[in-house]
PDB file of N, CA and C in Angstrom:
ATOM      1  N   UNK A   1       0.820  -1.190   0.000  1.00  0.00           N
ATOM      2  CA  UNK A   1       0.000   0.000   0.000  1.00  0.00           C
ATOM      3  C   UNK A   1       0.868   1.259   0.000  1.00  0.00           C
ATOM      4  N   UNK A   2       2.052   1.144   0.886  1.00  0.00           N
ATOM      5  CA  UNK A   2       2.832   2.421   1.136  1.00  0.00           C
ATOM      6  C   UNK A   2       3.601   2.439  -0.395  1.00  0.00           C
ATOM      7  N   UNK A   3       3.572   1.596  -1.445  1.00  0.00           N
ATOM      8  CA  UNK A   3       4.626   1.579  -2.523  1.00  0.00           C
ATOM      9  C   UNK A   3       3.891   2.087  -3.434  1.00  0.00           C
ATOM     10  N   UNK A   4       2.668   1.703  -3.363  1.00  0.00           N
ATOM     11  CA  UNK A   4       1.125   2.509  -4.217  1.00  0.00           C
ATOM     12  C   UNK A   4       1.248   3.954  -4.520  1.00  0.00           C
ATOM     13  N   UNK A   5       1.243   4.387  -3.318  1.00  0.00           N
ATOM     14  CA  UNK A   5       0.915   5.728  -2.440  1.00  0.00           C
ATOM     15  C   UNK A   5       2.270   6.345  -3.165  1.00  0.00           C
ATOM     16  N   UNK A   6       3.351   5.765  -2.731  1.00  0.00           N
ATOM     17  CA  UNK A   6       4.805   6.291  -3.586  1.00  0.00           C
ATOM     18  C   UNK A   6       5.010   6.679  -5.045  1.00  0.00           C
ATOM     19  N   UNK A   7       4.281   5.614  -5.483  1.00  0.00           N
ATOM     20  CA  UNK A   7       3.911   5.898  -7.319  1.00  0.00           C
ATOM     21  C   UNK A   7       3.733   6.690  -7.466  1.00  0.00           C
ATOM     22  N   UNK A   8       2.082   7.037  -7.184  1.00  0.00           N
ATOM     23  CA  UNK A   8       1.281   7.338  -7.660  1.00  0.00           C
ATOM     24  C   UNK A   8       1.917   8.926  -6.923  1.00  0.00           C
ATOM     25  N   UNK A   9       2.333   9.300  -6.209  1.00  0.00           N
ATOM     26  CA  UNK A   9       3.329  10.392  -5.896  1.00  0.00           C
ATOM     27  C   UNK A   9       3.992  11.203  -6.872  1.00  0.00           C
ATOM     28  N   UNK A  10       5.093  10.061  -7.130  1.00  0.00           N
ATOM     29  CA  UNK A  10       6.535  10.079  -7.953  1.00  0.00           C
ATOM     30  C   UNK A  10       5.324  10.564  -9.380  1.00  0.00           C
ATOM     31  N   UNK A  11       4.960  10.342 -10.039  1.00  0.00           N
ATOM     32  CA  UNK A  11       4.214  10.403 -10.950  1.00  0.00           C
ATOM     33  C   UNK A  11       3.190  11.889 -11.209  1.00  0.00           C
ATOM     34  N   UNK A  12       2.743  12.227 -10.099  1.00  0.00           N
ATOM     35  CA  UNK A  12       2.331  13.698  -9.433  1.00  0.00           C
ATOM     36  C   UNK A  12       3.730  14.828  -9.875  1.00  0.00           C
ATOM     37  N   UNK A  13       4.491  14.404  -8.752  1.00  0.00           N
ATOM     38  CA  UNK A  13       5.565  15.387  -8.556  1.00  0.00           C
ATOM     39  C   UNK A  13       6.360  15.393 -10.461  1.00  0.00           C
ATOM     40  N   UNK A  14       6.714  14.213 -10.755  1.00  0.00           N
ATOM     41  CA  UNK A  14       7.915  13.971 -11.917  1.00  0.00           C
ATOM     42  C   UNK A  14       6.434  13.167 -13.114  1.00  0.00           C
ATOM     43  N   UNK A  15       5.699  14.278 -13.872  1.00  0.00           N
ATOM     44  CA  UNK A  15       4.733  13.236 -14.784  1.00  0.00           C
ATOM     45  C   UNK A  15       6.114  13.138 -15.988  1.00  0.00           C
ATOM     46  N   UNK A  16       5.566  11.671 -16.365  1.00  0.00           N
ATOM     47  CA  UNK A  16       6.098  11.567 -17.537  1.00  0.00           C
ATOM     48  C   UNK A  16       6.331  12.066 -18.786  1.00  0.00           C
ATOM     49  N   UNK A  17       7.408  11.938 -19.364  1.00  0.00           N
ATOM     50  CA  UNK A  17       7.406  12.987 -20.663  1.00  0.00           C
ATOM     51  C   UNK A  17       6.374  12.319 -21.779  1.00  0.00           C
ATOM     52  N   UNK A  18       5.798  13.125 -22.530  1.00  0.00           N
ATOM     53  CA  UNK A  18       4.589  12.644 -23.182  1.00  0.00           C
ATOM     54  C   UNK A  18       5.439  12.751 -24.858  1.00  0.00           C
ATOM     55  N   UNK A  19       4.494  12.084 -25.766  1.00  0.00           N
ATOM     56  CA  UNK A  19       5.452  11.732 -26.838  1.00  0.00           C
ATOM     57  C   UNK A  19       5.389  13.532 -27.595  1.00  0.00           C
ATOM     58  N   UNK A  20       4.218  14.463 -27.383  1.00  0.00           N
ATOM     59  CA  UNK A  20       4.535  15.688 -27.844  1.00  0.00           C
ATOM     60  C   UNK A  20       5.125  16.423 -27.035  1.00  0.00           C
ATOM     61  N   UNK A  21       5.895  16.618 -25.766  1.00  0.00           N
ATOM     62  CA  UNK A  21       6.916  17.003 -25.269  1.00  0.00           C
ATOM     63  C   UNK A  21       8.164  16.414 -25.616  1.00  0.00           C
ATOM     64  N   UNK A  22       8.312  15.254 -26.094  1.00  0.00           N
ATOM     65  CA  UNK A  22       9.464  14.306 -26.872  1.00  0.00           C
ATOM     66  C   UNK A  22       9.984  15.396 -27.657  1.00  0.00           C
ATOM     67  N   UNK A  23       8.790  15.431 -29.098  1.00  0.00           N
ATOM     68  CA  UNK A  23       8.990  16.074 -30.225  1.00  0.00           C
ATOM     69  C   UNK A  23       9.246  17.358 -29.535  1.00  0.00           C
ATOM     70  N   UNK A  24       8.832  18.153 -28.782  1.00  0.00           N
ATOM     71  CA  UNK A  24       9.566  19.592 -28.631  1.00  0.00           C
ATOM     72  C   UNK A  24      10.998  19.796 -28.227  1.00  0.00           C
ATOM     73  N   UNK A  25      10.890  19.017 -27.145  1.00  0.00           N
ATOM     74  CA  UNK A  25      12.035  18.441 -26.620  1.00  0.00           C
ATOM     75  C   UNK A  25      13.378  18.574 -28.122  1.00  0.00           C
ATOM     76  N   UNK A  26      13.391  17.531 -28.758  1.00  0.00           N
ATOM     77  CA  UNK A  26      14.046  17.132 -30.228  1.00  0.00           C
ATOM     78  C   UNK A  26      13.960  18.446 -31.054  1.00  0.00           C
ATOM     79  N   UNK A  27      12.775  19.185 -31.110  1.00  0.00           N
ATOM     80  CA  UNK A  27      12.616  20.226 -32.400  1.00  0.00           C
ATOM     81  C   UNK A  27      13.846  21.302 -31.081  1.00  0.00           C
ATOM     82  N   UNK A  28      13.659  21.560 -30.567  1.00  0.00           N
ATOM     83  CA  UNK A  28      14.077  22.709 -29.784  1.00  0.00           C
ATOM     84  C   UNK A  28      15.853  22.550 -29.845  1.00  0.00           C
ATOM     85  N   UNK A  29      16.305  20.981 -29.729  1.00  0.00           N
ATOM     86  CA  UNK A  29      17.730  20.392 -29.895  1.00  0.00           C
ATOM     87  C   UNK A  29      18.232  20.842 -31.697  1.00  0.00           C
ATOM     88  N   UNK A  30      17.465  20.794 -32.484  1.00  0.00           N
ATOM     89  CA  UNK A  30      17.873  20.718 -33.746  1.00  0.00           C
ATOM     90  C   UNK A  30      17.830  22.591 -34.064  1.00  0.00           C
ATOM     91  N   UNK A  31      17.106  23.124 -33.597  1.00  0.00           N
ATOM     92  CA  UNK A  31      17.172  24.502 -33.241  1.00  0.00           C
ATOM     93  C   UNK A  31      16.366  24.859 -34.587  1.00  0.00           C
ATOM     94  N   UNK A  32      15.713  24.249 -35.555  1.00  0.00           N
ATOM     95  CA  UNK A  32      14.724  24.057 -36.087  1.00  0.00           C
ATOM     96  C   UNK A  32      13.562  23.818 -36.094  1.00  0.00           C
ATOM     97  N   UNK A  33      11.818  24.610 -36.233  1.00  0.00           N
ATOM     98  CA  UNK A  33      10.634  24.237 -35.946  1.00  0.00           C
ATOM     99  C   UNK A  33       9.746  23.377 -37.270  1.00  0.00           C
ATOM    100  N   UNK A  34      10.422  23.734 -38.365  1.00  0.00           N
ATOM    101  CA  UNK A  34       9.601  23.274 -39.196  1.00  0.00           C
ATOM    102  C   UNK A  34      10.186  22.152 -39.737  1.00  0.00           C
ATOM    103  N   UNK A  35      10.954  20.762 -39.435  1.00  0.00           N
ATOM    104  CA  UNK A  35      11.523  20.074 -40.018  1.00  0.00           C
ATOM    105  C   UNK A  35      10.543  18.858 -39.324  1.00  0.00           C
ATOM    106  N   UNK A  36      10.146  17.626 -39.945  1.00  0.00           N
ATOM    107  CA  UNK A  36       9.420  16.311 -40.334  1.00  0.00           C
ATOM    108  C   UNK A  36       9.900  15.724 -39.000  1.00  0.00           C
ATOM    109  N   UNK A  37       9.544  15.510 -37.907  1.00  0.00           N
ATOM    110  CA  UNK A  37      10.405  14.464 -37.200  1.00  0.00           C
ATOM    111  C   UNK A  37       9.030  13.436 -36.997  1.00  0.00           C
ATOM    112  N   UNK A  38       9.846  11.829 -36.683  1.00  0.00           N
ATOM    113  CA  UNK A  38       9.149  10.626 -36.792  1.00  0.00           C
ATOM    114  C   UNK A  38       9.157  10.401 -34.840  1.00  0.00           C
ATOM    115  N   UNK A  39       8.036   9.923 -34.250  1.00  0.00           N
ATOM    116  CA  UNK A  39       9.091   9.665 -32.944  1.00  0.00           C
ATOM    117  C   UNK A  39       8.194   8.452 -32.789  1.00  0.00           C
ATOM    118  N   UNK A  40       8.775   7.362 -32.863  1.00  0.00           N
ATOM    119  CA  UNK A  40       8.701   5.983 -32.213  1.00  0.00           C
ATOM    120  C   UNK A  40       8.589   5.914 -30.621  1.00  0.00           C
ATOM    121  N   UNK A  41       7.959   4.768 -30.243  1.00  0.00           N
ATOM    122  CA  UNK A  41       7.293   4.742 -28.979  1.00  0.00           C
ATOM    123  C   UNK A  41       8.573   3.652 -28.465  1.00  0.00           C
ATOM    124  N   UNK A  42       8.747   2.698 -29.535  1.00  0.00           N
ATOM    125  CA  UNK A  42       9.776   1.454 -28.824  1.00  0.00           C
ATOM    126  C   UNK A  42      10.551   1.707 -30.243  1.00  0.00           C
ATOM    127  N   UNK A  43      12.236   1.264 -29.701  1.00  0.00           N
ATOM    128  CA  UNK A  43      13.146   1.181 -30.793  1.00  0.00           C
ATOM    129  C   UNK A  43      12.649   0.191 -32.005  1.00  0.00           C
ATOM    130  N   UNK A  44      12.830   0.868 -33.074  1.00  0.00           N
ATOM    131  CA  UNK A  44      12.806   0.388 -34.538  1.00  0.00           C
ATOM    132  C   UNK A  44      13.969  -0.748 -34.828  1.00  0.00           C
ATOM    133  N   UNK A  45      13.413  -1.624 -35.048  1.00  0.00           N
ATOM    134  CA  UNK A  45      14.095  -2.926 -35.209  1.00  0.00           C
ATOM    135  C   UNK A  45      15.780  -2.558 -36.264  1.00  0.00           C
ATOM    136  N   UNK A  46      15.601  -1.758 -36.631  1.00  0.00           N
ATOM    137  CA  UNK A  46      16.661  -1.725 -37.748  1.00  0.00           C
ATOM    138  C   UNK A  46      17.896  -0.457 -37.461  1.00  0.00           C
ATOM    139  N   UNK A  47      17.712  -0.182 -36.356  1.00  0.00           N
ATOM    140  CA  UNK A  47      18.282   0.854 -35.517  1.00  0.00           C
ATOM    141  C   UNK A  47      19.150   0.334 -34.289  1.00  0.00           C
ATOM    142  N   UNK A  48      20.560  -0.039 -34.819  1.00  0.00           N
ATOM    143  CA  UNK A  48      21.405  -0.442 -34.120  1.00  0.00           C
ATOM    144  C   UNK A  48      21.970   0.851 -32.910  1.00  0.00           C
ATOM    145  N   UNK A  49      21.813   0.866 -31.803  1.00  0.00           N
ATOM    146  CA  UNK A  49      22.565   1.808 -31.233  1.00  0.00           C
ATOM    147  C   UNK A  49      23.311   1.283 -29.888  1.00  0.00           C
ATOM    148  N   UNK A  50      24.769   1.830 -30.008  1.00  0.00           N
ATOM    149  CA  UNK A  50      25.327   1.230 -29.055  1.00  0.00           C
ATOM    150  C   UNK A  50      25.138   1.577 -27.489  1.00  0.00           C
ATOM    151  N   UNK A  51      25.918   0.947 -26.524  1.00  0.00           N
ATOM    152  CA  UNK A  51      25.386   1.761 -25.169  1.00  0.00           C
ATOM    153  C   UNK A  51      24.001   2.413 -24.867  1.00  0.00           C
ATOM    154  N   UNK A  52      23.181   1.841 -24.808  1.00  0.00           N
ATOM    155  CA  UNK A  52      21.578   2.513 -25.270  1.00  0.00           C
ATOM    156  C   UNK A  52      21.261   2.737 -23.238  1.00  0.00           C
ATOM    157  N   UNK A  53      20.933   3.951 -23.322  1.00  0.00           N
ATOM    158  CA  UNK A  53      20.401   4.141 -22.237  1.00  0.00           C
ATOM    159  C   UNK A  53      19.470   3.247 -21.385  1.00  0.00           C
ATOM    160  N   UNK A  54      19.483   3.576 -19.971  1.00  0.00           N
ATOM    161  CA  UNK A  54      18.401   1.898 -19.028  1.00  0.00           C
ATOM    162  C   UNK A  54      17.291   2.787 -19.316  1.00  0.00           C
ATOM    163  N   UNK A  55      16.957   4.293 -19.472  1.00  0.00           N
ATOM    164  CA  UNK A  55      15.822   4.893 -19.464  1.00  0.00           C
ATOM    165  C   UNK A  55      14.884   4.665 -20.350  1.00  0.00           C
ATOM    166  N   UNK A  56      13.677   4.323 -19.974  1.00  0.00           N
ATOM    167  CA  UNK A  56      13.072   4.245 -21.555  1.00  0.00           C
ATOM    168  C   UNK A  56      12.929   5.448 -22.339  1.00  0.00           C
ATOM    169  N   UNK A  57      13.116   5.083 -23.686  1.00  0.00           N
ATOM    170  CA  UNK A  57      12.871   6.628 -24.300  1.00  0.00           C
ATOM    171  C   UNK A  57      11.833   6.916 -25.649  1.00  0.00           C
ATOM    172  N   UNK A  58      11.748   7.850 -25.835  1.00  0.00           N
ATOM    173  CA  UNK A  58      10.929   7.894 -27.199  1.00  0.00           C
ATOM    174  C   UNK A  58      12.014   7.916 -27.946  1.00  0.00           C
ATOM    175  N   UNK A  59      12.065   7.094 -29.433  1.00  0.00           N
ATOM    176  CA  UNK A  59      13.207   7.584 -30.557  1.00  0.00           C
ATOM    177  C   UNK A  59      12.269   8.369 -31.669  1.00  0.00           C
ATOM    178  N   UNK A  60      13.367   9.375 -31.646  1.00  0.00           N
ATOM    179  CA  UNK A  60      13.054  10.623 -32.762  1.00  0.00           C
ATOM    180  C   UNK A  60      13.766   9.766 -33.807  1.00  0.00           C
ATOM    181  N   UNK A  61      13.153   9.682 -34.851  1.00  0.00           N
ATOM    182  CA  UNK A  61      13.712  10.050 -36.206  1.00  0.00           C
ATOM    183  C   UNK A  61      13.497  11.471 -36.819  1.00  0.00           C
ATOM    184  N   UNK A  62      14.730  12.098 -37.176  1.00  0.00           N
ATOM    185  CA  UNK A  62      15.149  13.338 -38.071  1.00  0.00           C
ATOM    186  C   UNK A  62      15.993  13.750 -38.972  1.00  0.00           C
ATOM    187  N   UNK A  63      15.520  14.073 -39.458  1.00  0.00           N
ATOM    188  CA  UNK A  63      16.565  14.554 -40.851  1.00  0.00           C
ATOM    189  C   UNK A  63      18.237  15.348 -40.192  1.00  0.00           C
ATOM    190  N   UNK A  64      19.284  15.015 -41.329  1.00  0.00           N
ATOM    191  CA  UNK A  64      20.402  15.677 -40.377  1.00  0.00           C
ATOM    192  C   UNK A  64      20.992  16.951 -40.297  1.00  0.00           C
ATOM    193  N   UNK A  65      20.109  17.738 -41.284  1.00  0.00           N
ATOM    194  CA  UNK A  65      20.152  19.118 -41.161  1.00  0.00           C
ATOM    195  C   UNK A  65      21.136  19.478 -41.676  1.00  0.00           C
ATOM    196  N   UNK A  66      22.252  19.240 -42.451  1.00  0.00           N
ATOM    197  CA  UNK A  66      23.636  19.710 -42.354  1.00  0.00           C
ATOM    198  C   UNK A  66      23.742  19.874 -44.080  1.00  0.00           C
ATOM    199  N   UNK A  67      23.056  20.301 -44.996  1.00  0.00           N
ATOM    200  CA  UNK A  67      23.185  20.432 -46.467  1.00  0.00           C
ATOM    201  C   UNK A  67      23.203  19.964 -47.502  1.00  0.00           C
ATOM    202  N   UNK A  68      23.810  18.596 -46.796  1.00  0.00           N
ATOM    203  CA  UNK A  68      23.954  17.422 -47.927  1.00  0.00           C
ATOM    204  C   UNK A  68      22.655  16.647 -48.251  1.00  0.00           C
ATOM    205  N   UNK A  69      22.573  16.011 -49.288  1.00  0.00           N
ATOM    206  CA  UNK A  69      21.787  15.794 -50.252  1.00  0.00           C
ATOM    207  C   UNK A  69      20.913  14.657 -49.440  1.00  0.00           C
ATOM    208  N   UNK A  70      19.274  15.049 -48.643  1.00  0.00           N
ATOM    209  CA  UNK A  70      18.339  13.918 -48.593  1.00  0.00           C
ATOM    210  C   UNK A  70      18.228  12.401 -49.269  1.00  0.00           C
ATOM    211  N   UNK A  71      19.145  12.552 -50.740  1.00  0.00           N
ATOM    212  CA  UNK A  71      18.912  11.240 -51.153  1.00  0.00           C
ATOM    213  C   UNK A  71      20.103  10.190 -51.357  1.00  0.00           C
ATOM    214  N   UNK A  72      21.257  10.610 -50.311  1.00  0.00           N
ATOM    215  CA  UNK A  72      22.246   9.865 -50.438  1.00  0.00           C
ATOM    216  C   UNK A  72      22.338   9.008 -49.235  1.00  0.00           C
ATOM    217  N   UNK A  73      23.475   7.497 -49.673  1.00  0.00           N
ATOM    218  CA  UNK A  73      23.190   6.422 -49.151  1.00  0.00           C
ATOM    219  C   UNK A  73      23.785   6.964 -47.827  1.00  0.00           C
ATOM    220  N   UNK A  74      23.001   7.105 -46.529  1.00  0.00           N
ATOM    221  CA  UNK A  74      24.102   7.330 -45.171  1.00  0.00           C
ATOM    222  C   UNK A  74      22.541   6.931 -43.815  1.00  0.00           C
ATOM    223  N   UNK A  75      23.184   6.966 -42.290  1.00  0.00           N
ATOM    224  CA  UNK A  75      22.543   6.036 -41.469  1.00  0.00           C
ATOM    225  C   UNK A  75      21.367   7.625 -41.188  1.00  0.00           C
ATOM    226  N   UNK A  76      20.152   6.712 -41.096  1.00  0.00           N
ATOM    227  CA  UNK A  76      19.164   7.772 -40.162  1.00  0.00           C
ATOM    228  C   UNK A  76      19.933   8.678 -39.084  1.00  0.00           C
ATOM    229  N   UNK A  77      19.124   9.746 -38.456  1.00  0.00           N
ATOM    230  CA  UNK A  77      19.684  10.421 -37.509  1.00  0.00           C
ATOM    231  C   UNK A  77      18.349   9.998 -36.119  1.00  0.00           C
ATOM    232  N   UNK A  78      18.609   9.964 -35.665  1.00  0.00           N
ATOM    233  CA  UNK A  78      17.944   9.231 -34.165  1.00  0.00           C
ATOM    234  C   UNK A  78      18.304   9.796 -33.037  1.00  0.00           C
ATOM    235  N   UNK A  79      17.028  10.725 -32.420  1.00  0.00           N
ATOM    236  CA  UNK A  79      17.290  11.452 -31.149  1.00  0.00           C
ATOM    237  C   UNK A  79      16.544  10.872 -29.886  1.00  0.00           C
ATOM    238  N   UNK A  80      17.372  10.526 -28.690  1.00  0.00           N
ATOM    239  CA  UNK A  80      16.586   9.333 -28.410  1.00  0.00           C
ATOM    240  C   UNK A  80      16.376  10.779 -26.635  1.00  0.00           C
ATOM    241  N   UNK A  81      14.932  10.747 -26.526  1.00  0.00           N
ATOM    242  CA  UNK A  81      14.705  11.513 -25.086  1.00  0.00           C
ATOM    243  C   UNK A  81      14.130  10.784 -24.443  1.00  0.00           C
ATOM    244  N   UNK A  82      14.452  10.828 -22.805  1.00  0.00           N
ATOM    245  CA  UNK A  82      14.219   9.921 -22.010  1.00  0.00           C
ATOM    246  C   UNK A  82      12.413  10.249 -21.529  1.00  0.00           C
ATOM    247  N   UNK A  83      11.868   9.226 -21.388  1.00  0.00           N
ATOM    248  CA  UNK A  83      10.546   9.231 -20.412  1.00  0.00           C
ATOM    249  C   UNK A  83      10.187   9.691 -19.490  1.00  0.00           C
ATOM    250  N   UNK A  84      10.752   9.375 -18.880  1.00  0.00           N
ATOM    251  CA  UNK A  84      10.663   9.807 -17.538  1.00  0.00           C
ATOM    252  C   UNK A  84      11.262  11.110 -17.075  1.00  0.00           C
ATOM    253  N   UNK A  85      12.578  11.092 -17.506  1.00  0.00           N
ATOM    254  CA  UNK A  85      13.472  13.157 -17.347  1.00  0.00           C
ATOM    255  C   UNK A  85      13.467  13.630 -18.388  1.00  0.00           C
ATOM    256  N   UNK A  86      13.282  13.378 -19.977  1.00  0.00           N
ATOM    257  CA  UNK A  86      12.933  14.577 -20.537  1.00  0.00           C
ATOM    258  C   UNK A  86      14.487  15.115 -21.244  1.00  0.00           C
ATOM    259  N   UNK A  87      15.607  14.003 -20.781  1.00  0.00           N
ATOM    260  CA  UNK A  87      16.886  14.466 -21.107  1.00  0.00           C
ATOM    261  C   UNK A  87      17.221  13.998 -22.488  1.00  0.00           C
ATOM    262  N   UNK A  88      18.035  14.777 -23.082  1.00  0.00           N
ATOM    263  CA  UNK A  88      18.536  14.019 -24.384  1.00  0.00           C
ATOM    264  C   UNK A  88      19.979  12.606 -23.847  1.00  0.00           C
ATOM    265  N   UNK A  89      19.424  11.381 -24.378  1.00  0.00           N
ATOM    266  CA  UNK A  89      20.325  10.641 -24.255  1.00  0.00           C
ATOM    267  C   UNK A  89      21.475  10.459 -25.412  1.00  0.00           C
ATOM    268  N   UNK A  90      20.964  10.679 -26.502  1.00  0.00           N
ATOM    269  CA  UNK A  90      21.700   9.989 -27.573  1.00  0.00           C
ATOM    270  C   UNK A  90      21.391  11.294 -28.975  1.00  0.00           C
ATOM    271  N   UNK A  91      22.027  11.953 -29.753  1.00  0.00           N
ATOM    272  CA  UNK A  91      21.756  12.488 -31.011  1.00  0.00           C
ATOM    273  C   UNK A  91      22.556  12.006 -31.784  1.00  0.00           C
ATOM    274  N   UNK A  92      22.280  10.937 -32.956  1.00  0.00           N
ATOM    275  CA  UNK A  92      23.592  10.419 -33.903  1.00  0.00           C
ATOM    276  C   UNK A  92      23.156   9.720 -34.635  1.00  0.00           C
ATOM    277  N   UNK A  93      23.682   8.858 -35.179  1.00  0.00           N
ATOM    278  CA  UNK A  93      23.573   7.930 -36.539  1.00  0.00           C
ATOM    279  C   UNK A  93      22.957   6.424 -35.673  1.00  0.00           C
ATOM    280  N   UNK A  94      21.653   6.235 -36.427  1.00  0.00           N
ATOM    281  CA  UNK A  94      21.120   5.096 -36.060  1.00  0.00           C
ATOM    282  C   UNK A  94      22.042   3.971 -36.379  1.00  0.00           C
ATOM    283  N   UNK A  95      22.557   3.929 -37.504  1.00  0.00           N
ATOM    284  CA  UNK A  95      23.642   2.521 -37.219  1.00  0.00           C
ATOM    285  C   UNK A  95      22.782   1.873 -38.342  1.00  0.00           C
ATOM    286  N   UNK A  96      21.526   2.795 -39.538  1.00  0.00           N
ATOM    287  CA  UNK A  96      21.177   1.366 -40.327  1.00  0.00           C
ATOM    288  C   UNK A  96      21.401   2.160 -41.306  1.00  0.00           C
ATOM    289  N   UNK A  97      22.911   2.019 -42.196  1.00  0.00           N
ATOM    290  CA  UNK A  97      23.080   1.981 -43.518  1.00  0.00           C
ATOM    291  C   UNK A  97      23.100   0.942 -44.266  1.00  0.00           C
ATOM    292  N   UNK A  98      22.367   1.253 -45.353  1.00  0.00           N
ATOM    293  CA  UNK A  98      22.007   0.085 -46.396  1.00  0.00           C
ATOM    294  C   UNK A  98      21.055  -0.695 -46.395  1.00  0.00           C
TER     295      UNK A  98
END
């Protein structure tokens, strides 16, 4: 009962990050508002990432902003924010070229 009561607390005080605080979260990191982002609820099977945080997180998929050409062969960009804090864990190359 007292572990109930604790939850349902922790949850009051610290609510969870919601998947459209994710995306702001991510748009606000890329310092861009109008760019496409994807955000997955559970990692995408084809998205190798190393050292992956214990936090659960939402994964952003986003474009990489940097000039070069949308249609050349290179890995997704994957911004991974945590659930629960709201922190950026990871901004980088998903790991699925080809």
């Amino acid at each position: 009962m007292i572990n109930n009561v604790i939850d349902k607390l922790r949850i009051y005080l610290f609510p969870p990050v919601t998947r459209r605080d994710a995306l702001e979260i991510a748009s606000k990191k890329m310092a861009q508002t109008d760019l496409a982002l994807i955000c997955h609820g559970r990692k995408p099977p084809r998205f190798h990432i190393y050292n992956e945080p214990v936090e659960p997180c939402w994964w952003i998929q986003a474009p990489w902003g940097d000039g070069r050409s949308e249609y050349a062969l290179r890995s997704s960009r994957v911004i991974l924010v945590g659930r629960k804090t709201g922190i950026v864990h990871y901004d980088g190359s998903a790991n699925d070229e080809g």
